[in-house]
PDB file of N, CA and C in Angstrom:
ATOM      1  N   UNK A   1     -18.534 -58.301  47.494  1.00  0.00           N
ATOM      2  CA  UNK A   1     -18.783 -58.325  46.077  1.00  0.00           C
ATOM      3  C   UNK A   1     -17.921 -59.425  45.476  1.00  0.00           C
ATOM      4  N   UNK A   2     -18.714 -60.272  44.610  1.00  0.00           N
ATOM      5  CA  UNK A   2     -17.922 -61.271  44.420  1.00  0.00           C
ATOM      6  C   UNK A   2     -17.241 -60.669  42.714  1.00  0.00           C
ATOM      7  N   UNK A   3     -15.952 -61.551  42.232  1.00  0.00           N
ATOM      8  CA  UNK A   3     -15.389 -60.524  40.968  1.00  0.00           C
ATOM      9  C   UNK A   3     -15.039 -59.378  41.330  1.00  0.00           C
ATOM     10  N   UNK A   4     -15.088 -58.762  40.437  1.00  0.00           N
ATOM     11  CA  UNK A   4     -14.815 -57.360  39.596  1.00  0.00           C
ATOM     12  C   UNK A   4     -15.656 -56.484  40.023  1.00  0.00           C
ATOM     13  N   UNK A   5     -15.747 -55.256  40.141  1.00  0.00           N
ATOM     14  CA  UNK A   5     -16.569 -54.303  40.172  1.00  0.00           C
ATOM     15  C   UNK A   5     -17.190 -54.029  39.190  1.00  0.00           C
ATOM     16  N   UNK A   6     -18.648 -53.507  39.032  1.00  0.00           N
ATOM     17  CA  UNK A   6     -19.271 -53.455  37.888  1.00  0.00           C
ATOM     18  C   UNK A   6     -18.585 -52.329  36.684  1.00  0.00           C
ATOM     19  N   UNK A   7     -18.901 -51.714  35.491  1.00  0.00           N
ATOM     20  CA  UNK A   7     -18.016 -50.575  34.632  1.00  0.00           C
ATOM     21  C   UNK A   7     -18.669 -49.468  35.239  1.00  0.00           C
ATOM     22  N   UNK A   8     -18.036 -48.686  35.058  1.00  0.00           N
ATOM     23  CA  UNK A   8     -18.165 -47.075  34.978  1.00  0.00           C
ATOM     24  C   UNK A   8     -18.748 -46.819  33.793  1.00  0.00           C
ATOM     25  N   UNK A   9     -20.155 -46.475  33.270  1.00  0.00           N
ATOM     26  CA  UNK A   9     -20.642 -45.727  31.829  1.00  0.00           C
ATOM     27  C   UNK A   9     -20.800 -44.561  31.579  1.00  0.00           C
ATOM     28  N   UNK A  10     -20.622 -43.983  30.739  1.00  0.00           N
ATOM     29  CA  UNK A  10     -21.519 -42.569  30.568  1.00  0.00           C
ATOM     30  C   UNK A  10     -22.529 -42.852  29.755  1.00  0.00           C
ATOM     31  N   UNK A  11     -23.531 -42.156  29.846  1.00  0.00           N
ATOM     32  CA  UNK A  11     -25.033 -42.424  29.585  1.00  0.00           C
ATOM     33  C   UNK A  11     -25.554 -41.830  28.372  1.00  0.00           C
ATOM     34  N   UNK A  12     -26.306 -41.938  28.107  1.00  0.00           N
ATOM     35  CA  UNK A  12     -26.924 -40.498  27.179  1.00  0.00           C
ATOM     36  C   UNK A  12     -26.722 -39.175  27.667  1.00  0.00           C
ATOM     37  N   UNK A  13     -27.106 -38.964  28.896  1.00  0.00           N
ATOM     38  CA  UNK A  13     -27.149 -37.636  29.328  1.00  0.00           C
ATOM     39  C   UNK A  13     -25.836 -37.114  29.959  1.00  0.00           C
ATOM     40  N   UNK A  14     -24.808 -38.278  29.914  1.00  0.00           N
ATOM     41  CA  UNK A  14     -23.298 -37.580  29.951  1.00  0.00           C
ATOM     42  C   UNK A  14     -23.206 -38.306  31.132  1.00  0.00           C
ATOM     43  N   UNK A  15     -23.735 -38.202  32.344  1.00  0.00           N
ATOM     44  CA  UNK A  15     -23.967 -38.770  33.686  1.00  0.00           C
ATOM     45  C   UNK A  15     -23.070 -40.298  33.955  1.00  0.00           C
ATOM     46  N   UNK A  16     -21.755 -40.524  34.312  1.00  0.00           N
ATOM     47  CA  UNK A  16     -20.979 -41.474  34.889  1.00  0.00           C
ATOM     48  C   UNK A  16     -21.791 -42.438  36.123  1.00  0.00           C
ATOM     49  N   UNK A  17     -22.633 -43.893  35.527  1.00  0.00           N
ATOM     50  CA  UNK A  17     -23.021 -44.314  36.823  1.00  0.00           C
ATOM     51  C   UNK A  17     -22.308 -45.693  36.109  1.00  0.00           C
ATOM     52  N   UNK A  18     -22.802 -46.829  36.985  1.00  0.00           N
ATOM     53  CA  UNK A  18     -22.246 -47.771  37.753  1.00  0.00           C
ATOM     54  C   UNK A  18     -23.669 -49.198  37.408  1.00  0.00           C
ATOM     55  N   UNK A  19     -23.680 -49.481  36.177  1.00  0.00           N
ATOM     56  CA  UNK A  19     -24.897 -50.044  36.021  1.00  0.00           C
ATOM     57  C   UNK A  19     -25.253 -51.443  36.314  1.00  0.00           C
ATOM     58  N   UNK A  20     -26.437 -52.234  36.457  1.00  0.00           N
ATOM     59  CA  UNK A  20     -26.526 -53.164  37.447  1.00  0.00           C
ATOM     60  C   UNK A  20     -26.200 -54.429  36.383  1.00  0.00           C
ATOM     61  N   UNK A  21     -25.178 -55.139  36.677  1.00  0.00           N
ATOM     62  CA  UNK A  21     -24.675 -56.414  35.751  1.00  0.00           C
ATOM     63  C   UNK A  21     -24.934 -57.370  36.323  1.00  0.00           C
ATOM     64  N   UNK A  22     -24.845 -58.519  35.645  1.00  0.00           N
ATOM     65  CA  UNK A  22     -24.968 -60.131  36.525  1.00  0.00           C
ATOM     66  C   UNK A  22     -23.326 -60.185  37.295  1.00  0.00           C
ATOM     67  N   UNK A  23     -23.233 -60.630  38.143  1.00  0.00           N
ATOM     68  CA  UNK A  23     -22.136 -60.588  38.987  1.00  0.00           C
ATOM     69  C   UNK A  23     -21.017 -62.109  38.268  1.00  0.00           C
ATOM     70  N   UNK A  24     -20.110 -62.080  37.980  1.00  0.00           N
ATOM     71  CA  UNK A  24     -19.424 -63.350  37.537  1.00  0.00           C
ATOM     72  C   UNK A  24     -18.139 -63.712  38.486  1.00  0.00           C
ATOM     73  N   UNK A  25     -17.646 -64.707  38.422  1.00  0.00           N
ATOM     74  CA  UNK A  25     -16.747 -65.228  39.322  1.00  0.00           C
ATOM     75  C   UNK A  25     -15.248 -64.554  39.238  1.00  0.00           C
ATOM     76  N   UNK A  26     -14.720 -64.357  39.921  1.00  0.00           N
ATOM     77  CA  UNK A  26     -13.607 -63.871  39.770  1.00  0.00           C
ATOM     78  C   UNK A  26     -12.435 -64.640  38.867  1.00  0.00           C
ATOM     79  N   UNK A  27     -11.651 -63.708  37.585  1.00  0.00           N
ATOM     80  CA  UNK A  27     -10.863 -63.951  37.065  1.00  0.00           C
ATOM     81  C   UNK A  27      -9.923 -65.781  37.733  1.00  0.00           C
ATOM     82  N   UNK A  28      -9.517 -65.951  36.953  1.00  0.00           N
ATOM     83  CA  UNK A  28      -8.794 -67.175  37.536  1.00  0.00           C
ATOM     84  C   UNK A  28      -9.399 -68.551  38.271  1.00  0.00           C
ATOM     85  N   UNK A  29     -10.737 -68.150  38.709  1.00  0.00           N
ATOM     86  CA  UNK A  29     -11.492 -69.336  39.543  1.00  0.00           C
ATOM     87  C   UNK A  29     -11.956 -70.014  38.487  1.00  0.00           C
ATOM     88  N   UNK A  30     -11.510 -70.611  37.666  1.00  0.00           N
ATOM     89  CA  UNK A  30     -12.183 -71.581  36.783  1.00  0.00           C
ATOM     90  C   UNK A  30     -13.183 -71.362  35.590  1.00  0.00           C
ATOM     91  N   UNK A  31     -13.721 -72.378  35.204  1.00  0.00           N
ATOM     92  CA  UNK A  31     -14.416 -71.989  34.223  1.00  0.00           C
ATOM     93  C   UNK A  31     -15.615 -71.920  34.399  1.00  0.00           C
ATOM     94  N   UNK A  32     -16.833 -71.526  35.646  1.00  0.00           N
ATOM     95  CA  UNK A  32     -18.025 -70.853  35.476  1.00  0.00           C
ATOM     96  C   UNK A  32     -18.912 -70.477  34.357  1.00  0.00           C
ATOM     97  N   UNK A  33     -20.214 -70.944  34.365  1.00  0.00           N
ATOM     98  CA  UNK A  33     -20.775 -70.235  33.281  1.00  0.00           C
ATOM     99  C   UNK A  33     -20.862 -68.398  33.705  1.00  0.00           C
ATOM    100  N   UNK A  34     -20.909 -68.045  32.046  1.00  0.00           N
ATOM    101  CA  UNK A  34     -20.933 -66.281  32.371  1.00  0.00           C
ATOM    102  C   UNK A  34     -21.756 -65.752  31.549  1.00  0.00           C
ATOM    103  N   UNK A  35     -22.131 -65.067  32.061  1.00  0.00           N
ATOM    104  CA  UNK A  35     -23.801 -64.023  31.761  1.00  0.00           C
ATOM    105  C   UNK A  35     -23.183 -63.045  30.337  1.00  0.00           C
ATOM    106  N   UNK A  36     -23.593 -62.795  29.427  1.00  0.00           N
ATOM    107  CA  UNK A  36     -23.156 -61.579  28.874  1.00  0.00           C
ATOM    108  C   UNK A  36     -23.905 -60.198  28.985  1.00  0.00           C
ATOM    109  N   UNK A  37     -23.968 -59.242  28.705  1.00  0.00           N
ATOM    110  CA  UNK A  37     -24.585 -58.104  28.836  1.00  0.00           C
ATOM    111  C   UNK A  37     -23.840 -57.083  27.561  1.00  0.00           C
ATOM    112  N   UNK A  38     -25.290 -56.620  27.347  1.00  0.00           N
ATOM    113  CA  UNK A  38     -24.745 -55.394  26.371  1.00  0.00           C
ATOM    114  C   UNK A  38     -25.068 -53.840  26.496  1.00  0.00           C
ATOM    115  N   UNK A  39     -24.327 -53.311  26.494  1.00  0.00           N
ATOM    116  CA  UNK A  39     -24.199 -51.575  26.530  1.00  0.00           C
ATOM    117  C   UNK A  39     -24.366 -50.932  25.953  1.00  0.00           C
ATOM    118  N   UNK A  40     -25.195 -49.927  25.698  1.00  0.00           N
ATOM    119  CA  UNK A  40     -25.043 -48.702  24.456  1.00  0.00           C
ATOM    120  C   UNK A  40     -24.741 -47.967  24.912  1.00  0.00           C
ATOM    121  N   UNK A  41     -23.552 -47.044  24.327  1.00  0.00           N
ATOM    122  CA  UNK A  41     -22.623 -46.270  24.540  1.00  0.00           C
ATOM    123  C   UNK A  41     -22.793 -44.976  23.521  1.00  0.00           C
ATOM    124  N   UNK A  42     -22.991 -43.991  23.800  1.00  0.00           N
ATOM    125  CA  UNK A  42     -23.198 -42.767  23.074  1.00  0.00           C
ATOM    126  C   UNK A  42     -21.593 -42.428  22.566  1.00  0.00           C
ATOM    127  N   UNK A  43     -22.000 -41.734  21.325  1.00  0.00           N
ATOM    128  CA  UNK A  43     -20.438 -41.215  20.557  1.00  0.00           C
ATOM    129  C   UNK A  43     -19.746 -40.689  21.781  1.00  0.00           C
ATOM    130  N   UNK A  44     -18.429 -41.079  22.456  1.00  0.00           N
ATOM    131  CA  UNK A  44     -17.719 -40.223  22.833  1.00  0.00           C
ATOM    132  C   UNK A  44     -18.169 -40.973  24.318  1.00  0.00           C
ATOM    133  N   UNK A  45     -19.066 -41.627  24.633  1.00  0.00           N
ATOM    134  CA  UNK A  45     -19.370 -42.183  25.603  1.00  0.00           C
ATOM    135  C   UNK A  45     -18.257 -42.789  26.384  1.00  0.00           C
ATOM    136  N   UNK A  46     -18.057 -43.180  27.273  1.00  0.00           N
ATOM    137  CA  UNK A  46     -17.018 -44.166  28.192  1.00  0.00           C
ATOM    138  C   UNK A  46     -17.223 -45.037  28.888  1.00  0.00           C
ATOM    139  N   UNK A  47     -16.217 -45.975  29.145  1.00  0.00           N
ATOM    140  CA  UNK A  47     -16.585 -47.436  29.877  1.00  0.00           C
ATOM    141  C   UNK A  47     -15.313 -46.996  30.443  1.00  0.00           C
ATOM    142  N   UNK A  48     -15.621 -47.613  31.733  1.00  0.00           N
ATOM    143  CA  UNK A  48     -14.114 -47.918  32.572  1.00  0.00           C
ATOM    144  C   UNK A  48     -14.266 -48.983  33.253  1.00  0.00           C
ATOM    145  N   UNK A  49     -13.610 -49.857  33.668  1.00  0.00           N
ATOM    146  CA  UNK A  49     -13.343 -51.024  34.148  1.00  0.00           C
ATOM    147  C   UNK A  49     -12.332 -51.257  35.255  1.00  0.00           C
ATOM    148  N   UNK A  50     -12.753 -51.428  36.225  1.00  0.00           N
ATOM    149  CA  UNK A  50     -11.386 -51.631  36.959  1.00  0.00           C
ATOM    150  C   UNK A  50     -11.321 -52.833  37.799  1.00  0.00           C
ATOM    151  N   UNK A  51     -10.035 -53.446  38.680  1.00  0.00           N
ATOM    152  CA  UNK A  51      -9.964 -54.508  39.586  1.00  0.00           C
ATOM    153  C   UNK A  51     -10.657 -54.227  40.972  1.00  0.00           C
ATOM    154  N   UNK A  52     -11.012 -54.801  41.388  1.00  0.00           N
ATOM    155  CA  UNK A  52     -11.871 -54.442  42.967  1.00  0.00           C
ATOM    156  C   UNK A  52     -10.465 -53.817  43.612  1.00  0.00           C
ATOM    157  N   UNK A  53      -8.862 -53.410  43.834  1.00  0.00           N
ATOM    158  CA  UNK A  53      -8.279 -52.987  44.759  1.00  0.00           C
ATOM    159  C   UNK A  53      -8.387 -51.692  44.115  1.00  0.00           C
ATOM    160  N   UNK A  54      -8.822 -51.343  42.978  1.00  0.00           N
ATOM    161  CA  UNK A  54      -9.085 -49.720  42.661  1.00  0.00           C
ATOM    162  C   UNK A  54     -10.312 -49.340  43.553  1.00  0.00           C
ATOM    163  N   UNK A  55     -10.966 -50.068  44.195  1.00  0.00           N
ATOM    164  CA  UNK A  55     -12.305 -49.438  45.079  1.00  0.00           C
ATOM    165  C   UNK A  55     -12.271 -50.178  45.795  1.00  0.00           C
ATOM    166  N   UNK A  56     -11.617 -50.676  46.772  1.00  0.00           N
ATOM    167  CA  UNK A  56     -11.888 -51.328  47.932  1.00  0.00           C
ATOM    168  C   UNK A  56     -10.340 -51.890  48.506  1.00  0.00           C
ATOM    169  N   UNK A  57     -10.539 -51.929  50.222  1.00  0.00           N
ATOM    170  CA  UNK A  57      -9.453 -52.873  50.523  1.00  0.00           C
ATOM    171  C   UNK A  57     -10.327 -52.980  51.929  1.00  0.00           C
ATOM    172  N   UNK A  58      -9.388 -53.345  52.521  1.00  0.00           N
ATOM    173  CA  UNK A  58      -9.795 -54.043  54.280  1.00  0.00           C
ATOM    174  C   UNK A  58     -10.682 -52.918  55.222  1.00  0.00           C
ATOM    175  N   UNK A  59      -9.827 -51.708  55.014  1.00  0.00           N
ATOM    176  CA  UNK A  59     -10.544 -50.308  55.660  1.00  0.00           C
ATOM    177  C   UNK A  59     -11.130 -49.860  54.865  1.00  0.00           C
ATOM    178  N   UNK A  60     -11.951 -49.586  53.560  1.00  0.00           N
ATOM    179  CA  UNK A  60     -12.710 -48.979  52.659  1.00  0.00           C
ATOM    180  C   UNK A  60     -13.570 -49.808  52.171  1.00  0.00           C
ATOM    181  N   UNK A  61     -14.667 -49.256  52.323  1.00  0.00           N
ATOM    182  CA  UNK A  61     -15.997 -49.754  51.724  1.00  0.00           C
ATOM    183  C   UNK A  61     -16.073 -49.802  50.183  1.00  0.00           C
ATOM    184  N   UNK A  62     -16.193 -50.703  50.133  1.00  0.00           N
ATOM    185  CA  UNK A  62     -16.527 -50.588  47.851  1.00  0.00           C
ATOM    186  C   UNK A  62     -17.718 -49.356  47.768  1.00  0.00           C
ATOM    187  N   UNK A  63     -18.093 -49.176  47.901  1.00  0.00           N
ATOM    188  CA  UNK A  63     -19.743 -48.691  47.185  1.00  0.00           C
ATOM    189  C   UNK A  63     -18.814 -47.025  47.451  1.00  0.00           C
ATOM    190  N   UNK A  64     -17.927 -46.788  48.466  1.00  0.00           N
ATOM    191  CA  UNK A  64     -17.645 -45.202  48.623  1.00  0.00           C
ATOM    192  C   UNK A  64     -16.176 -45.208  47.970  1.00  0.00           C
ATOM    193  N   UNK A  65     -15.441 -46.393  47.329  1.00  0.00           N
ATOM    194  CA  UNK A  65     -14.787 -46.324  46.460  1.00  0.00           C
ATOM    195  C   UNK A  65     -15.271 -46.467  45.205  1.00  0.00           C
ATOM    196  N   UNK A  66     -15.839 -46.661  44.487  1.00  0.00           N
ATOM    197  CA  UNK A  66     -16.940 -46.451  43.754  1.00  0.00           C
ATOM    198  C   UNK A  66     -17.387 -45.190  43.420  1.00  0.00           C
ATOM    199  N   UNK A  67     -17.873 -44.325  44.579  1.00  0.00           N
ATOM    200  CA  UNK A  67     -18.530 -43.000  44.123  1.00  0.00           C
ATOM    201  C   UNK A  67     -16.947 -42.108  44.088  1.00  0.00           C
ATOM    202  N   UNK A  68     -15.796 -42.848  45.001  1.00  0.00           N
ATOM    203  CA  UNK A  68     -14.594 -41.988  44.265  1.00  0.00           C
ATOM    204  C   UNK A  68     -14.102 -41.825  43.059  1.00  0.00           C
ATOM    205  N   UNK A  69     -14.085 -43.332  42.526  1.00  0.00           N
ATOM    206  CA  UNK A  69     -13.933 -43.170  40.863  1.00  0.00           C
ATOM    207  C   UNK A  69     -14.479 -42.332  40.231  1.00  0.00           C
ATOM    208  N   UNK A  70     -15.984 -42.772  40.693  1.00  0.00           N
ATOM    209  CA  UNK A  70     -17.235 -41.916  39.517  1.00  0.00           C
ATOM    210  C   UNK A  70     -16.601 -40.759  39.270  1.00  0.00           C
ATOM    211  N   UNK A  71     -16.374 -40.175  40.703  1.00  0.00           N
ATOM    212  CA  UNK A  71     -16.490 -38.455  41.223  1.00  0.00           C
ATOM    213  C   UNK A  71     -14.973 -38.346  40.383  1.00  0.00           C
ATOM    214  N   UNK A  72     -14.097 -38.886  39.940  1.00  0.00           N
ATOM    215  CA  UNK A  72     -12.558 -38.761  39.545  1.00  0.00           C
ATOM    216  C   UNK A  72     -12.737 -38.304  37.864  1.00  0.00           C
ATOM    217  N   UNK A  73     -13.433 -39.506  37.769  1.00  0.00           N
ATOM    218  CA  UNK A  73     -13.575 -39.802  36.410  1.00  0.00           C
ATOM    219  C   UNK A  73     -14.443 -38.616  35.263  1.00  0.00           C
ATOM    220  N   UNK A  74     -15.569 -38.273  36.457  1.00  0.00           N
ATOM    221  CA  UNK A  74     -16.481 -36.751  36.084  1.00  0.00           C
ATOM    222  C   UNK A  74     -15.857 -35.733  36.151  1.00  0.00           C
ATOM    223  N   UNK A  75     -14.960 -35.244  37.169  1.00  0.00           N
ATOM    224  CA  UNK A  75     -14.491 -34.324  37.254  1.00  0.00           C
ATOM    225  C   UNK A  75     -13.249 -33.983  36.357  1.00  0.00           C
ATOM    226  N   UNK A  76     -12.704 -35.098  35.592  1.00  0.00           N
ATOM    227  CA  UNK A  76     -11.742 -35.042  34.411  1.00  0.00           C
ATOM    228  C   UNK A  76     -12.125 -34.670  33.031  1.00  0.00           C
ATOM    229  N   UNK A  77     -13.753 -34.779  33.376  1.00  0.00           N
ATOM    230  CA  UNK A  77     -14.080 -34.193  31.865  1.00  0.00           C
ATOM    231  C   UNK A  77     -14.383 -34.974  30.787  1.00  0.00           C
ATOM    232  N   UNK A  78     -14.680 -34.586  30.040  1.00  0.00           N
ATOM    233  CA  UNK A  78     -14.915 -35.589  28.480  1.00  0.00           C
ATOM    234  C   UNK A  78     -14.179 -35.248  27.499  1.00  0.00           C
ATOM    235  N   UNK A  79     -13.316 -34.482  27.598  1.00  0.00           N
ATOM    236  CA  UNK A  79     -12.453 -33.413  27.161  1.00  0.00           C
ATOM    237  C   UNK A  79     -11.038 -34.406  27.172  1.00  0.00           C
ATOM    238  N   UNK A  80     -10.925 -34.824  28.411  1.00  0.00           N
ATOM    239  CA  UNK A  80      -9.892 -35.263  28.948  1.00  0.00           C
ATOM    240  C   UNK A  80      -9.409 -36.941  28.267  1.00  0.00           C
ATOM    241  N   UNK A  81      -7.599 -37.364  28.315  1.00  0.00           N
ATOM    242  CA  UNK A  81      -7.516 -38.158  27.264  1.00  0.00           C
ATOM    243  C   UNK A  81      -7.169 -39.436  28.323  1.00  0.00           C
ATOM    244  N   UNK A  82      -7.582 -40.510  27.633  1.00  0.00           N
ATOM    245  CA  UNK A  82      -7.939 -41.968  28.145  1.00  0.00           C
ATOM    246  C   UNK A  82      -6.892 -41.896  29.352  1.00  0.00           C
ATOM    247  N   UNK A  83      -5.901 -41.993  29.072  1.00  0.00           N
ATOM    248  CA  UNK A  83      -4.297 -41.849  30.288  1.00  0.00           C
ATOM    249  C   UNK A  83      -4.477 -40.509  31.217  1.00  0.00           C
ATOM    250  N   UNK A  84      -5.188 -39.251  31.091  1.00  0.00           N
ATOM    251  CA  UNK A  84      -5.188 -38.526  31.851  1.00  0.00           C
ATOM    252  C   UNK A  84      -6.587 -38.759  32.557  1.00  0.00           C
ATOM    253  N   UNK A  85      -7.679 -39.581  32.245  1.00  0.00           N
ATOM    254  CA  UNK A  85      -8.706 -40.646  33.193  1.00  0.00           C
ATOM    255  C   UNK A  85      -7.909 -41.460  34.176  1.00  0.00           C
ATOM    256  N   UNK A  86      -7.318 -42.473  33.963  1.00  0.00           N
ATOM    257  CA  UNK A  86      -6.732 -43.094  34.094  1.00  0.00           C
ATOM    258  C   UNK A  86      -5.885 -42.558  35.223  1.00  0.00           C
ATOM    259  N   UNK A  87      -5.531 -41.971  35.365  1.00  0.00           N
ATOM    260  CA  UNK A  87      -4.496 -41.225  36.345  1.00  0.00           C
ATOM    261  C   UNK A  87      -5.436 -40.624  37.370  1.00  0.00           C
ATOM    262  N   UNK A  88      -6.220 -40.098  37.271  1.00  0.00           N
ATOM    263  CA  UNK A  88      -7.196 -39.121  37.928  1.00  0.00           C
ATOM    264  C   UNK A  88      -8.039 -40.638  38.697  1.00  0.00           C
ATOM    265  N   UNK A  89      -8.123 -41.455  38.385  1.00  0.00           N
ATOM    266  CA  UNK A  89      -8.837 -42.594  38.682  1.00  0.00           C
ATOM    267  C   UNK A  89      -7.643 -43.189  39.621  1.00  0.00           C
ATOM    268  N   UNK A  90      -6.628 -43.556  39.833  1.00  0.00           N
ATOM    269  CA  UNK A  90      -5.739 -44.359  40.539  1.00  0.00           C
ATOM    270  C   UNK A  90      -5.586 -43.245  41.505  1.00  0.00           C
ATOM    271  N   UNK A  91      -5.215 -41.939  41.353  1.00  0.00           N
ATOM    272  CA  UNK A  91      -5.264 -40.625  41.899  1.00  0.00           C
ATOM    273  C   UNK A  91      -5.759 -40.478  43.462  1.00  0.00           C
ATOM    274  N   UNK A  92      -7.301 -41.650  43.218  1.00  0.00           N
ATOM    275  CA  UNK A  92      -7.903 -41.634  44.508  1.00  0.00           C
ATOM    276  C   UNK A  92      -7.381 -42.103  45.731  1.00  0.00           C
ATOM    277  N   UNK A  93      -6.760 -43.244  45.341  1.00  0.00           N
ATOM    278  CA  UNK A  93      -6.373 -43.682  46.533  1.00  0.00           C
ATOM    279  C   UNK A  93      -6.002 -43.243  47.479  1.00  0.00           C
ATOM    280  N   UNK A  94      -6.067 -43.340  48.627  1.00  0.00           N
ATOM    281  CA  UNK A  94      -6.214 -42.885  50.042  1.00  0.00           C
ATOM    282  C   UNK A  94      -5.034 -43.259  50.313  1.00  0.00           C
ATOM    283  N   UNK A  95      -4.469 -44.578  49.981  1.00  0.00           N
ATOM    284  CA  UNK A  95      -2.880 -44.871  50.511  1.00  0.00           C
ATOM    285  C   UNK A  95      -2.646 -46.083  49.363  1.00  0.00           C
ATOM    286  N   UNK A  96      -1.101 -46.427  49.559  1.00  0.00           N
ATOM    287  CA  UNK A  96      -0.750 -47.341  48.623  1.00  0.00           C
ATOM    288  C   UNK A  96      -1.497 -48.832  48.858  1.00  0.00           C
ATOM    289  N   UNK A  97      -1.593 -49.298  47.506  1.00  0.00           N
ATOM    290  CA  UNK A  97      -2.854 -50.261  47.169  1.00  0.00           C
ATOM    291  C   UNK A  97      -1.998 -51.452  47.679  1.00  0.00           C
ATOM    292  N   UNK A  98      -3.024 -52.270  48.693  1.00  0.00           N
ATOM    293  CA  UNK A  98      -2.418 -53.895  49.136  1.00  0.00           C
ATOM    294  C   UNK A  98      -2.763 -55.076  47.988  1.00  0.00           C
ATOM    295  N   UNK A  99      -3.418 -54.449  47.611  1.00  0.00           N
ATOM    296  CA  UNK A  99      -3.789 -55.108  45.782  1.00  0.00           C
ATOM    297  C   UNK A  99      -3.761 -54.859  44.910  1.00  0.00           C
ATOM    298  N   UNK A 100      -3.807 -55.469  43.414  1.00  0.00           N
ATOM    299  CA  UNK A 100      -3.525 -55.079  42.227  1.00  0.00           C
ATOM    300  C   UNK A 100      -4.552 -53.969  42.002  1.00  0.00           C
ATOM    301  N   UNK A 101      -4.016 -53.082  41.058  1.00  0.00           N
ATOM    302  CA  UNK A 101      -5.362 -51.872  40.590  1.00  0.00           C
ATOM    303  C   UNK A 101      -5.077 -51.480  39.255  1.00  0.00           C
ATOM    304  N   UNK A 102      -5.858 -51.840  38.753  1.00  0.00           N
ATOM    305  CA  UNK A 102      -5.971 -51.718  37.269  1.00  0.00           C
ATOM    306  C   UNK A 102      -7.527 -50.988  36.545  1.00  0.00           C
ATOM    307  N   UNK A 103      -6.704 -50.320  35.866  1.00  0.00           N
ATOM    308  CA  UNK A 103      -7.845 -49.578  35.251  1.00  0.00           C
ATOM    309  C   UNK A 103      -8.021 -49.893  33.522  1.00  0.00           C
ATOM    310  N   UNK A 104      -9.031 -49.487  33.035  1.00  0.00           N
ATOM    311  CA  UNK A 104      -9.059 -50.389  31.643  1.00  0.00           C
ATOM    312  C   UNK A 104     -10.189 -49.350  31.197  1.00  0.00           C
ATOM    313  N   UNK A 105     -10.184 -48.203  30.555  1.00  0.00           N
ATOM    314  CA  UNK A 105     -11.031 -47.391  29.629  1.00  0.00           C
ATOM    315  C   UNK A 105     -10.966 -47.642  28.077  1.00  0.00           C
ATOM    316  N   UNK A 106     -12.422 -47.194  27.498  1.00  0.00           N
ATOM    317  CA  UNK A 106     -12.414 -47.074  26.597  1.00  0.00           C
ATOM    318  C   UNK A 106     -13.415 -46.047  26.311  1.00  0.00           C
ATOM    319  N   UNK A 107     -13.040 -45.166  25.054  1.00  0.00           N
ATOM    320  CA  UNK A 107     -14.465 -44.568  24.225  1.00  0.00           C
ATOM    321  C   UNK A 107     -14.997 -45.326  22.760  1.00  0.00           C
ATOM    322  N   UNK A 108     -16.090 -44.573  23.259  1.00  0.00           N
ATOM    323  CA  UNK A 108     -17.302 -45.088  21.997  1.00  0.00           C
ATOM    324  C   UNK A 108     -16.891 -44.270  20.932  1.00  0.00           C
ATOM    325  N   UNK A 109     -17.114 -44.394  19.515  1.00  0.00           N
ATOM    326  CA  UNK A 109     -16.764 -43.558  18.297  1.00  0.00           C
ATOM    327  C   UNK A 109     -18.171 -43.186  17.852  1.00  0.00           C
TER     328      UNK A 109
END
């Protein structure tokens, strides 16, 4: 996967997926043209964002780090507050990260 991993949304129907974006160059490689895309986000809705070492490294597949987030991020609820996502999301890791991992939420109003 080249970049970033795509966001984490919640949907209309509440449902945390992983929606299909134009892929852009990774942070720092220059100045590339870049695609924009827009989201609708239901009241209360969520975006999460993270660096590819939050879902992936040398022994882990992205796509099943990926359904770990999802599965982190659902199971915290909607209830639950941006920093206690956030935690539940880094949470996953299997072992300490050989790369940066950053997480970046927001809700919709």
């Amino acid at each position: 996967m080249a970049g970033h991993p795509p966001p984490a949304v919640t949907g209309p129907d509440g449902a945390l997926t992983f929606p299909d974006l134009p892929h852009g160059t990774p942070l720092g490689y220059g100045l590339p043209p870049c695609e924009a895309a827009v989201l609708d986000l239901p009241p209360g809705g969520l975006i999460a964002l993270c660096s590819d070492g939050l879902v992936e490294d040398r022994h882990h597949d992205v796509g099943a780090g990926m359904e770990r987030v999802r599965g982190a991020l659902a199971r915290a609820g909607g209830d639950a507050s941006l920093t206690e996502l956030c935690t539940a999301a880094v949470g996953t890791l299997p072992k300490a990260p050989e790369d940066d991992v950053t997480p970046l939420l927001a809700r919709a109003r």
